[in-house]
C-alpha atoms as a PDB file:
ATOM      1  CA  UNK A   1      90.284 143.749  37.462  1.00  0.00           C
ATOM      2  CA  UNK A   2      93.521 142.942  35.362  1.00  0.00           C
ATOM      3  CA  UNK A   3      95.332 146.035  37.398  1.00  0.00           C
ATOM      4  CA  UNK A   4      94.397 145.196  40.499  1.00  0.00           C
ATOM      5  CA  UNK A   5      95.152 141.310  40.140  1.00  0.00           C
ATOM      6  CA  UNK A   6      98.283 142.272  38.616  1.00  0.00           C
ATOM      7  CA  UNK A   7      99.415 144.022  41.863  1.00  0.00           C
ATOM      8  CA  UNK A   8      98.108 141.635  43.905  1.00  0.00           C
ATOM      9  CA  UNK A   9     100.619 139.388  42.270  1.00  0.00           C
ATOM     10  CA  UNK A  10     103.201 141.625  42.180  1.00  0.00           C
ATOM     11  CA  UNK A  11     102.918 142.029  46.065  1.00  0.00           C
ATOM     12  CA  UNK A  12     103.330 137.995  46.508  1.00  0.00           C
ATOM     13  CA  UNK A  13     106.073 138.197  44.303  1.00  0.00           C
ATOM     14  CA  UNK A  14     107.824 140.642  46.219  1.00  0.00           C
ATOM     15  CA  UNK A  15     106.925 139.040  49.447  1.00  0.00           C
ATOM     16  CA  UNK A  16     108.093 135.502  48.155  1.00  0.00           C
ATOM     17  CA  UNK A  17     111.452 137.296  47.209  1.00  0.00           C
ATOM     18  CA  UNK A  18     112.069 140.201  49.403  1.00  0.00           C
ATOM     19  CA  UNK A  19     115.970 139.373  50.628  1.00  0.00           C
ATOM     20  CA  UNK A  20     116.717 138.359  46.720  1.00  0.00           C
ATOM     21  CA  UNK A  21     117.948 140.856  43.924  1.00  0.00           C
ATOM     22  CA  UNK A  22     114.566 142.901  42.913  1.00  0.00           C
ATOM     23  CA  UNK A  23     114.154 145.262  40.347  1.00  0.00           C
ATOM     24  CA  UNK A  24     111.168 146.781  38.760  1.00  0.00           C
ATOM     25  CA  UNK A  25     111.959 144.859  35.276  1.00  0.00           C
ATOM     26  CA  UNK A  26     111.300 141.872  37.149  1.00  0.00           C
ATOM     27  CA  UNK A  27     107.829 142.321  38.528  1.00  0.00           C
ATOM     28  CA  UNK A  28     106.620 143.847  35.846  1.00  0.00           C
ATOM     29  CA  UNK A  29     107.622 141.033  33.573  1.00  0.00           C
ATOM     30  CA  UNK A  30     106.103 138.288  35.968  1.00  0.00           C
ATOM     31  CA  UNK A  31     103.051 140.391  35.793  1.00  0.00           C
ATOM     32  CA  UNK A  32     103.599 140.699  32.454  1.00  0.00           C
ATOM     33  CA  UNK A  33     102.863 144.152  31.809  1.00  0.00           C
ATOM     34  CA  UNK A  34     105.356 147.133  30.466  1.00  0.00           C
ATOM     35  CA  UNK A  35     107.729 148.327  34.042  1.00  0.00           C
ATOM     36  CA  UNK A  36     107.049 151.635  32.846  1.00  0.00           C
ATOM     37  CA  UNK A  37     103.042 151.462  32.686  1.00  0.00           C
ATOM     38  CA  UNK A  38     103.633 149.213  35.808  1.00  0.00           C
ATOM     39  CA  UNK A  39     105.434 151.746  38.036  1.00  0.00           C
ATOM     40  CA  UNK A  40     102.663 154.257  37.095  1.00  0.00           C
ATOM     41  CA  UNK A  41      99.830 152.046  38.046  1.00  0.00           C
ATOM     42  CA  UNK A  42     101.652 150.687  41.440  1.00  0.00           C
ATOM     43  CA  UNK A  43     102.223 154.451  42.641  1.00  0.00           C
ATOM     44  CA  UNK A  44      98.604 155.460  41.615  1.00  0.00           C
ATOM     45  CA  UNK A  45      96.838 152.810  43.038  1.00  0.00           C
ATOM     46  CA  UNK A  46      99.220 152.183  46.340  1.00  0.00           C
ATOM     47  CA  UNK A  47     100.807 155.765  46.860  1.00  0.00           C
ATOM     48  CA  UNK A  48     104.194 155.289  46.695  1.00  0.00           C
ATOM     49  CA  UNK A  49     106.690 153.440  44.162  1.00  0.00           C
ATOM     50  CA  UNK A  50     107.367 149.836  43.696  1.00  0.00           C
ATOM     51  CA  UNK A  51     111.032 151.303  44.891  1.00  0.00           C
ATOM     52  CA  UNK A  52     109.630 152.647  47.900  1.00  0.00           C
ATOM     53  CA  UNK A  53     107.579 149.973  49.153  1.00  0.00           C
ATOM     54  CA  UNK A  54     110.037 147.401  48.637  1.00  0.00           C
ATOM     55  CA  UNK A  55     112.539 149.837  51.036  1.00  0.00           C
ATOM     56  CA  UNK A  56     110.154 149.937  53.347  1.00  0.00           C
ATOM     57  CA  UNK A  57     109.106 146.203  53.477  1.00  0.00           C
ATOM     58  CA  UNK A  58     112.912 145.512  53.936  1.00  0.00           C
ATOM     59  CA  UNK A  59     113.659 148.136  56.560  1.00  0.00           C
ATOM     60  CA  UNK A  60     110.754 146.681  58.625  1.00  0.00           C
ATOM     61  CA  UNK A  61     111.767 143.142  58.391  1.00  0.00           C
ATOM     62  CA  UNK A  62     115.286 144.373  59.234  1.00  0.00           C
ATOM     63  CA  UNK A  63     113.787 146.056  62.306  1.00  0.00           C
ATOM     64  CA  UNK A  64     112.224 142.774  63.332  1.00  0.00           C
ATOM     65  CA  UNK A  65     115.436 140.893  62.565  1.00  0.00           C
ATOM     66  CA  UNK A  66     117.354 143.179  65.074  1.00  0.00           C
ATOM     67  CA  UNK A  67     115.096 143.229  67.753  1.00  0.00           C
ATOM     68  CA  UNK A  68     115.193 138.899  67.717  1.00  0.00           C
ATOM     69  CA  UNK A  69     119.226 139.659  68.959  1.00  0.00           C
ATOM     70  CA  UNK A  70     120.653 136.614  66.890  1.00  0.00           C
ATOM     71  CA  UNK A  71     121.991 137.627  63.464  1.00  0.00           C
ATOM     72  CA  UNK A  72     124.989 140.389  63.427  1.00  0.00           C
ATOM     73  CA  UNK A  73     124.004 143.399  61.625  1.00  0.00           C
ATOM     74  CA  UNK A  74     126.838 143.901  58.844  1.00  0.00           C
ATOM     75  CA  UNK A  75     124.735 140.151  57.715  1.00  0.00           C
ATOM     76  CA  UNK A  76     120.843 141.472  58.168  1.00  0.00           C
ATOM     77  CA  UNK A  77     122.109 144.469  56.065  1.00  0.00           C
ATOM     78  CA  UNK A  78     123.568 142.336  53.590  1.00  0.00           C
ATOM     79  CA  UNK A  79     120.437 140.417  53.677  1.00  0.00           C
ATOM     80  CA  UNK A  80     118.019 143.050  52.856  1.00  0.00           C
ATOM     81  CA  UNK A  81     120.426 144.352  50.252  1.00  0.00           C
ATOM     82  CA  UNK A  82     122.866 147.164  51.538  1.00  0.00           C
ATOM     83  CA  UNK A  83     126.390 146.891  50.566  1.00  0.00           C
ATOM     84  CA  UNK A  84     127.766 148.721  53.501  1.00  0.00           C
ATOM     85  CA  UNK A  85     127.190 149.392  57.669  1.00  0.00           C
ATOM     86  CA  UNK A  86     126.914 152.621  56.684  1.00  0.00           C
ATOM     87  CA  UNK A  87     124.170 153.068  54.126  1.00  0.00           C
ATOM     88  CA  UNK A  88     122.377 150.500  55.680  1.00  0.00           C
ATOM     89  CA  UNK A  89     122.712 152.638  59.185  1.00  0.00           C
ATOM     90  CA  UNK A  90     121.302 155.609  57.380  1.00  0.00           C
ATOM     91  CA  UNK A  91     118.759 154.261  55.905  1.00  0.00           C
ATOM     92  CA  UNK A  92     117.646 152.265  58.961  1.00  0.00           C
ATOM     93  CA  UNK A  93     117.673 155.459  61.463  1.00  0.00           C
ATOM     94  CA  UNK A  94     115.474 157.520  58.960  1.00  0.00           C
ATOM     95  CA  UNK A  95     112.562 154.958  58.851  1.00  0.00           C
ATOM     96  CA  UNK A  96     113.090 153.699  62.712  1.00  0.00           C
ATOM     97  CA  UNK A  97     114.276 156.722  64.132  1.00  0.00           C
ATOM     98  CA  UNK A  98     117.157 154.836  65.883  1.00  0.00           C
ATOM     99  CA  UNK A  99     120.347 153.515  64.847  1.00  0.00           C
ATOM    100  CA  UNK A 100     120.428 149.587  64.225  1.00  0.00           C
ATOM    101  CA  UNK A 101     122.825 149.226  67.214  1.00  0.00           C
ATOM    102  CA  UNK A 102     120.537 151.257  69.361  1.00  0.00           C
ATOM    103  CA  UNK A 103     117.900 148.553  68.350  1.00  0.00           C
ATOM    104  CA  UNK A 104     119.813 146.253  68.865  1.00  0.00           C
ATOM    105  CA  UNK A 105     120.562 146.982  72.652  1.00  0.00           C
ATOM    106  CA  UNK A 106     117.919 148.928  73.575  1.00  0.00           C
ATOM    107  CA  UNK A 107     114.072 147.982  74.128  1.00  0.00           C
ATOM    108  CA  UNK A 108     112.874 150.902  71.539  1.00  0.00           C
ATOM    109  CA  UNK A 109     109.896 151.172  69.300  1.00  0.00           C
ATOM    110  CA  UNK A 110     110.672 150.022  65.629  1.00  0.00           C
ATOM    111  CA  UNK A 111     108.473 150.491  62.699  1.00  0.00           C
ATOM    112  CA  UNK A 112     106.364 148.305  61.348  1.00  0.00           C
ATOM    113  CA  UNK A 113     105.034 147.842  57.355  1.00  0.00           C
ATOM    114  CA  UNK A 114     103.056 144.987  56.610  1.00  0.00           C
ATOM    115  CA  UNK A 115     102.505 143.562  53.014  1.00  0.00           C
ATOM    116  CA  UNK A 116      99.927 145.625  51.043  1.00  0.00           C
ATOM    117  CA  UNK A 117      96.277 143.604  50.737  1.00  0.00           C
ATOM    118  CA  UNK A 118      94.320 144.630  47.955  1.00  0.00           C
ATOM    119  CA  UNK A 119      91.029 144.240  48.497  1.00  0.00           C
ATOM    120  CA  UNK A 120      88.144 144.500  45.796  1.00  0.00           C
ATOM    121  CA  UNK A 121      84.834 146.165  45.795  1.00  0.00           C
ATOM    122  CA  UNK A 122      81.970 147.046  43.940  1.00  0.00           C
ATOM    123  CA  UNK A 123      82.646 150.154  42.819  1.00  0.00           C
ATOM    124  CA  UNK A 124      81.649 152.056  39.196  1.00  0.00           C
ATOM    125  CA  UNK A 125      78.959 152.106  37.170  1.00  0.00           C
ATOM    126  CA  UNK A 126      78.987 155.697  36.483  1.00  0.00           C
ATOM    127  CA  UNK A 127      80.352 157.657  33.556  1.00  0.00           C
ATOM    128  CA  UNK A 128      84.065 159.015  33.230  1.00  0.00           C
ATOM    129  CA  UNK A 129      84.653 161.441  30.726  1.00  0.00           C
ATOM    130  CA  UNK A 130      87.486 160.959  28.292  1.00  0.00           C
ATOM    131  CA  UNK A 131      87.364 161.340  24.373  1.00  0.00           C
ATOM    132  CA  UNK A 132      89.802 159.993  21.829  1.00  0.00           C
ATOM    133  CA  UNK A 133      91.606 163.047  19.836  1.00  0.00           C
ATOM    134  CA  UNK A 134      94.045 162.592  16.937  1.00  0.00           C
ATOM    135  CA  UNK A 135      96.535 165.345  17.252  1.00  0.00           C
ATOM    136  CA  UNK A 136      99.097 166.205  14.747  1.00  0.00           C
ATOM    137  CA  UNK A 137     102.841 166.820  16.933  1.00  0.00           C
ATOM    138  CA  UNK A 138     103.371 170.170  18.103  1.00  0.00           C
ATOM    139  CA  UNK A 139     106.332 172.578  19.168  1.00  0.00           C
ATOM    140  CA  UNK A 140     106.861 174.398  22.666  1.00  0.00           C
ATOM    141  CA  UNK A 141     108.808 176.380  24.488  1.00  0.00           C
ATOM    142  CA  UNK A 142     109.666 175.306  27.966  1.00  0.00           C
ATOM    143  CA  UNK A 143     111.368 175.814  31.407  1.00  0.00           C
ATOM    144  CA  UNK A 144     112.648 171.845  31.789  1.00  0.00           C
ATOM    145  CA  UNK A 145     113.874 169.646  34.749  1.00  0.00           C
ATOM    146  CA  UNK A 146     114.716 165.952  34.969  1.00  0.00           C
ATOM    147  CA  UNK A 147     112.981 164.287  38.289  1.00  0.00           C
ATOM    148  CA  UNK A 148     113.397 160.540  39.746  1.00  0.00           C
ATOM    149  CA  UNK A 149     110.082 159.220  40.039  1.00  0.00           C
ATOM    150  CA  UNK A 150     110.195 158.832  43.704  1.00  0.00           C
ATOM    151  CA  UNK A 151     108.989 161.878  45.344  1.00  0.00           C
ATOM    152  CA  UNK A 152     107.743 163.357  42.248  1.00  0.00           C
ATOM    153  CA  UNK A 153     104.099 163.860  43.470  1.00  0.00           C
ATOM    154  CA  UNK A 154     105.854 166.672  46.098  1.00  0.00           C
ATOM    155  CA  UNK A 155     109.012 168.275  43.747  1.00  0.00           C
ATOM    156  CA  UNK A 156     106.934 168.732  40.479  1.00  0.00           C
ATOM    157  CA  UNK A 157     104.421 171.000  42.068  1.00  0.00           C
ATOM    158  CA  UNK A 158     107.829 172.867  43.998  1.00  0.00           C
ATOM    159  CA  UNK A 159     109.531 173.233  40.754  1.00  0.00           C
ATOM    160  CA  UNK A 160     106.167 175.350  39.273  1.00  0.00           C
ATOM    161  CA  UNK A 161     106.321 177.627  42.599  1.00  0.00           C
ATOM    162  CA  UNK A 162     110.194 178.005  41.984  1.00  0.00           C
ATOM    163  CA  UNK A 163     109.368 178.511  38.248  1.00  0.00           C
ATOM    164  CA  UNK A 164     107.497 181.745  38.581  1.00  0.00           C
ATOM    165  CA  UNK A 165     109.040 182.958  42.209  1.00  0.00           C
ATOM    166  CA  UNK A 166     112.082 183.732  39.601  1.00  0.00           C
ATOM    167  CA  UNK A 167     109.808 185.651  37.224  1.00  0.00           C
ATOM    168  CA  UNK A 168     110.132 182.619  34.365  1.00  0.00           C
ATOM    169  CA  UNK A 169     105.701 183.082  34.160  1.00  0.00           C
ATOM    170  CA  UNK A 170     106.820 186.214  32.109  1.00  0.00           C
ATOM    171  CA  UNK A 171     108.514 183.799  28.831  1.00  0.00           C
ATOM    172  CA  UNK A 172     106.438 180.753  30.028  1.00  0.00           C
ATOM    173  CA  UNK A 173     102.894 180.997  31.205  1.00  0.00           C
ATOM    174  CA  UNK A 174     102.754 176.987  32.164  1.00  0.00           C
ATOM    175  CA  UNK A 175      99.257 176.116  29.093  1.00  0.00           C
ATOM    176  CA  UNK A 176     101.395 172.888  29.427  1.00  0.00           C
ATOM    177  CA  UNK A 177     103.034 170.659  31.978  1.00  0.00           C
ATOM    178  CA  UNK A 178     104.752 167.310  30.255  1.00  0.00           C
ATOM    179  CA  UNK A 179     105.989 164.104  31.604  1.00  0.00           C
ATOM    180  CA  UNK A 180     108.432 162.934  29.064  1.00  0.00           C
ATOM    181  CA  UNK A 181     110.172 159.252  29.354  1.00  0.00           C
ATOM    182  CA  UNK A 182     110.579 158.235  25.508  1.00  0.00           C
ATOM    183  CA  UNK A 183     112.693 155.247  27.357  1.00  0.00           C
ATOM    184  CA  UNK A 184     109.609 154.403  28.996  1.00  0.00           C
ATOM    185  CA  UNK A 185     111.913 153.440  32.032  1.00  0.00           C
ATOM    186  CA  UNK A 186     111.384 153.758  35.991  1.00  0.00           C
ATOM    187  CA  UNK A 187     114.297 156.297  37.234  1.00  0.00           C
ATOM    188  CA  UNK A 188     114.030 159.461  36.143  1.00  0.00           C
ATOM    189  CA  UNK A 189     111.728 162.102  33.324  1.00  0.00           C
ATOM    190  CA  UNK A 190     111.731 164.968  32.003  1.00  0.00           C
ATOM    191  CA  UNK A 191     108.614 167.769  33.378  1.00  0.00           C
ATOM    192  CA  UNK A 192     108.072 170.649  31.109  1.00  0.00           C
ATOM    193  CA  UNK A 193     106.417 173.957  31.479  1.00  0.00           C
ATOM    194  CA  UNK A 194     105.620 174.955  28.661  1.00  0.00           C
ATOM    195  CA  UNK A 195     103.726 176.937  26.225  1.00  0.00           C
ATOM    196  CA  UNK A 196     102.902 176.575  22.079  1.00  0.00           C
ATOM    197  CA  UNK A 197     106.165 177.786  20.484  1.00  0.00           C
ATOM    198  CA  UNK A 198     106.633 181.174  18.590  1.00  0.00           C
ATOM    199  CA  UNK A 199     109.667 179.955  15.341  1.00  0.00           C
ATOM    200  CA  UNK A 200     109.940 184.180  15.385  1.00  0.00           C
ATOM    201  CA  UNK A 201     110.202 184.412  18.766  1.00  0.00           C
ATOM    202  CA  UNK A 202     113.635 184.472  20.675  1.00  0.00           C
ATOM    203  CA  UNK A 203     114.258 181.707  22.921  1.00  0.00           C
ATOM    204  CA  UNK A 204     115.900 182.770  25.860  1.00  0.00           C
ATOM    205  CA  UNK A 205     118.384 181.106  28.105  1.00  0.00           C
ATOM    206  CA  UNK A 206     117.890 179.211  30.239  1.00  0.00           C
ATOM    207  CA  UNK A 207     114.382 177.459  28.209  1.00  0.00           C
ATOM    208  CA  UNK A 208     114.356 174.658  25.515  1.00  0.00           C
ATOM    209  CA  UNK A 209     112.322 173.920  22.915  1.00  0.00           C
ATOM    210  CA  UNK A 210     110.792 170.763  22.374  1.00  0.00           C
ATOM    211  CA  UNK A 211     108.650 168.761  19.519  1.00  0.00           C
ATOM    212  CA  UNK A 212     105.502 166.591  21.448  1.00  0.00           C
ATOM    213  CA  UNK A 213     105.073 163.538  18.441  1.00  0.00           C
ATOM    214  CA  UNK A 214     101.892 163.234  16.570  1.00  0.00           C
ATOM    215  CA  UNK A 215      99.716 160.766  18.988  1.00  0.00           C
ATOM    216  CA  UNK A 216      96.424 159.461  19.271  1.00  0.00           C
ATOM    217  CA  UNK A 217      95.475 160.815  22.580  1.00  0.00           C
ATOM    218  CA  UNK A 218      93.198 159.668  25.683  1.00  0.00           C
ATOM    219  CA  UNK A 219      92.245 163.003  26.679  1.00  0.00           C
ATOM    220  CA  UNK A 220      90.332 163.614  30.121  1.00  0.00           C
ATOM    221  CA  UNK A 221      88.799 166.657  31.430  1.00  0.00           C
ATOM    222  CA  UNK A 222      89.087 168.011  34.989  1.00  0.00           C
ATOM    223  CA  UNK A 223      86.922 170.768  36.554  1.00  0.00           C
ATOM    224  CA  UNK A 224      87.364 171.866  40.043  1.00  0.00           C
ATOM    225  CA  UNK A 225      90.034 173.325  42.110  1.00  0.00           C
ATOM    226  CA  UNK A 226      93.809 172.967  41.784  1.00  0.00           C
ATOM    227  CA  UNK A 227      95.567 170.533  42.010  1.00  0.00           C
ATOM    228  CA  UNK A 228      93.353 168.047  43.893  1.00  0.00           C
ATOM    229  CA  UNK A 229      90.870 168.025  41.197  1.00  0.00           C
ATOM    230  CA  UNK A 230      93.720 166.799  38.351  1.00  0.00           C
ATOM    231  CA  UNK A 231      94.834 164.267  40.860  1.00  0.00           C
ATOM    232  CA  UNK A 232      91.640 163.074  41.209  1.00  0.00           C
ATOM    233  CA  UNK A 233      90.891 162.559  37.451  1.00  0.00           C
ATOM    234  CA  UNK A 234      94.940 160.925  37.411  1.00  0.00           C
ATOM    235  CA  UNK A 235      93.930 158.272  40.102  1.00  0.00           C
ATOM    236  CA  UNK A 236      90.692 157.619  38.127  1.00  0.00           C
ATOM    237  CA  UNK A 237      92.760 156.919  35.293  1.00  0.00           C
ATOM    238  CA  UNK A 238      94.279 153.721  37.034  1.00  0.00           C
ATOM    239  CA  UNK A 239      91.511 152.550  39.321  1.00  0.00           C
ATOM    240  CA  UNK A 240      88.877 153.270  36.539  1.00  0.00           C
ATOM    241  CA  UNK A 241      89.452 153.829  33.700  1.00  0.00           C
ATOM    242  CA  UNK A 242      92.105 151.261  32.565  1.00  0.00           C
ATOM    243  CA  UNK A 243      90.920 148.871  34.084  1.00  0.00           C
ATOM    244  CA  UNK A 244      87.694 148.647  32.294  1.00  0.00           C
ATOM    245  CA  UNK A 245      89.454 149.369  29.318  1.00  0.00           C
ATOM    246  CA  UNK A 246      89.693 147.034  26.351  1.00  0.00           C
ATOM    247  CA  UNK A 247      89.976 148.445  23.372  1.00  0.00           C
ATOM    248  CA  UNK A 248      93.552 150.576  23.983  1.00  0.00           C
ATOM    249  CA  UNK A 249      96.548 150.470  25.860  1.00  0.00           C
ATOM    250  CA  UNK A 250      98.988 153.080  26.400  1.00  0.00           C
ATOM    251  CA  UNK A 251     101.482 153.690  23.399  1.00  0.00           C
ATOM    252  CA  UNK A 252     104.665 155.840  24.703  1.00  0.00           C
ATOM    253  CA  UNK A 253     105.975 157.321  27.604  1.00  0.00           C
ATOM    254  CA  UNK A 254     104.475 160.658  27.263  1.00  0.00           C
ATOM    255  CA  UNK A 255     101.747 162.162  29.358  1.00  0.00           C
ATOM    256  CA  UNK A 256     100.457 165.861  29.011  1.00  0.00           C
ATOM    257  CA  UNK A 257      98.958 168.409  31.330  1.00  0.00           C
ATOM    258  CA  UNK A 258      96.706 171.466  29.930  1.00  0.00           C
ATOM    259  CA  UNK A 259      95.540 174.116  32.146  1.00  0.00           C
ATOM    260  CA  UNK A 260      93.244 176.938  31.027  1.00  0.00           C
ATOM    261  CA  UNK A 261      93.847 180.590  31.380  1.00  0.00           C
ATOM    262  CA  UNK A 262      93.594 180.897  35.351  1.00  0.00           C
ATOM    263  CA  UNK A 263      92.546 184.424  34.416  1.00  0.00           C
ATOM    264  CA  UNK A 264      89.233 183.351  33.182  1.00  0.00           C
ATOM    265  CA  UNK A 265      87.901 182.160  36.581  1.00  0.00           C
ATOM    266  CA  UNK A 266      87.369 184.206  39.297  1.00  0.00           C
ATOM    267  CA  UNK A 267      89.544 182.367  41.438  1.00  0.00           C
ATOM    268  CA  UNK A 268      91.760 181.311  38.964  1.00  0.00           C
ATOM    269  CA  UNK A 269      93.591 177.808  39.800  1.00  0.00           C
ATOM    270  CA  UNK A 270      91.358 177.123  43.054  1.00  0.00           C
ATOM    271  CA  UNK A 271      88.386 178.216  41.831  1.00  0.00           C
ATOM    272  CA  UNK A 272      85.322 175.322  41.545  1.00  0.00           C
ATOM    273  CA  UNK A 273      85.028 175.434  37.670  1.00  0.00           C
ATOM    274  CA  UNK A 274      88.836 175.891  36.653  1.00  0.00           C
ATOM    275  CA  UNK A 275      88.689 173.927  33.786  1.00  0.00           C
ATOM    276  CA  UNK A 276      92.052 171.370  32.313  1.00  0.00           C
ATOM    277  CA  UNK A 277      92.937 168.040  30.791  1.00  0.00           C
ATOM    278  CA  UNK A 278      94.785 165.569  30.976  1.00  0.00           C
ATOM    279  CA  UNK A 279      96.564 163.815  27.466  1.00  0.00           C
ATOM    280  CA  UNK A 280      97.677 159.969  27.508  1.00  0.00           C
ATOM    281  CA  UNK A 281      98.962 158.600  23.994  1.00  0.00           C
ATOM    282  CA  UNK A 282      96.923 155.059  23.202  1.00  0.00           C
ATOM    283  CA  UNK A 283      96.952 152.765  20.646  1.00  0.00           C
ATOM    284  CA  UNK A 284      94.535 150.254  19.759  1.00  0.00           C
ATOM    285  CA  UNK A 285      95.408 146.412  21.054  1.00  0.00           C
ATOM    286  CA  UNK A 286      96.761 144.325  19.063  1.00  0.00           C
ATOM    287  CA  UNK A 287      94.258 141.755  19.184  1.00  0.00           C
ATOM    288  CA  UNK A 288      91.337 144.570  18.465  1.00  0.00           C
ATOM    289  CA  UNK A 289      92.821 145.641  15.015  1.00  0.00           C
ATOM    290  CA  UNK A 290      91.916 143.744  11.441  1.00  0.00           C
END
């Protein structure tokens, strides 16, 4: 319940302060829970980012503001926090489809994007599989890309096609994907593909090779076909899992992705028993250790 009250509150917050200076610092700490955890969470639970809905929210009510004819539009883009005619133009004629002047003189169809409502339900009562694993830090080898958080959900899976349409599967079979953010902030981490590190082995160019810290790890199996099973067991993780949980809380900005040999399933990736995991550091809350 703490989650979803949490966004709940966030969304008011948001609301109550949409044509002021917002930033994801901000809601998080009037929630009071880490931006970083908090940005993970909001995407999981909402489908897009705190960034994104707050765009989208302002590009609506700027939509609204045109089509009422009274304010000029250099001040409604000022007011929902674009600096010039231009990027606020831009912006506006992807999500509308028009141009603000068009709206403006036109009768057209704008948008609309109401507040998110959470609502709660009943839900549970079954089992979700997870285990708590010490594991000591280990080294791989990896083909390595930063990525914004916004959009991630559709470049990550592009940047594994691209990874072995140029032949990289030969060095790096992908036993690993990793989300690294050791800043635990809400722009931009590091995705690896990567496999357990050879120290004889050459590293060639164009791949890194990277140390994963010695965590205690949250680790959660998936079984089914690629990748909606995995992003099954990820939303579970949010709408579940955490917040039942009471005992941990999430200790770094590190989250890691095993897949099994595709080659031991008849259908490798999409077949109905293709077996991987997915690894979230925890520690135990403070108020739960003596």
């Amino acid at each position: 319940m703490e989650w979803m009250e949490a966004i709940s509150k966030a969304i008011r917050y948001i609301e109550e302060h949409i044509t002021e200076e917002l930033t994801i610092d901000m809601i998080a700490e009037h929630v009071n829970i880490s931006s970083f955890y908090f940005q993970r969470g909001f995407a999981m639970l909402c489908g897009f980012t705190i960034a994104e809905y707050i765009r989208k929210r302002r590009l609506a009510l700027a939509g609204g503001d045109l089509a009422a004819g009274e304010e000029k539009i250099i001040d409604i883009a000022l007011k929902y926090g674009y600096d010039s005619p231009d990027s606020f133009t831009k912006a506006f004629t992807r999500f509308h489809g028009v141009t603000p002047t068009t709206a403006r003189k036109e009768q057209v169809m704008l948008k609309s994007f109401a507040p998110l409502k959470i609502r709660l339900s009943l839900e549970g009562g079954y089992l979700m599989e997870y285990k708590i694993v010490k594991k000591e830090a280990f080294t791989v080898i990896a083909n390595e890309k930063v990525f914004p958080y916004e959009g991630a959900k559709e470049t990550v899976p592009r940047f594994w096609q691209e990874h072995f349409q140029a032949g990289k599967g030969k060095t790096v079979m992908g036993m690993y994907g990793i989300n690294i953010d050791e800043k635990m902030g809400h722009d931009t981490f590091e995705y690896l593909i990567a496999d357990p590190y050879n120290p004889v082995a050459e590293v060639p160019e164009g791949f890194c090779v990277r140390t994963i810290p010695a965590f205690t790890w949250a680790v959660f199996p998936s079984r089914g076909s690629m990748p909606n099973a995995l992003q099954d067991v990820n939303t579970k993780i949010f709408t579940e899992w955490l917040p039942a949980l009471r005992e941990y809380e999430f200790a770094a900005g590190y989250c890691v992705e095993y897949y099994d040999d595709p080659g031991k399933y008849p259908n490798g990736t999409l077949d109905e028993k293709y077996y991987c995991e997915i690894w979230i550091p925890v520690r135990q809350k403070q108020q739960e250790q003596k």
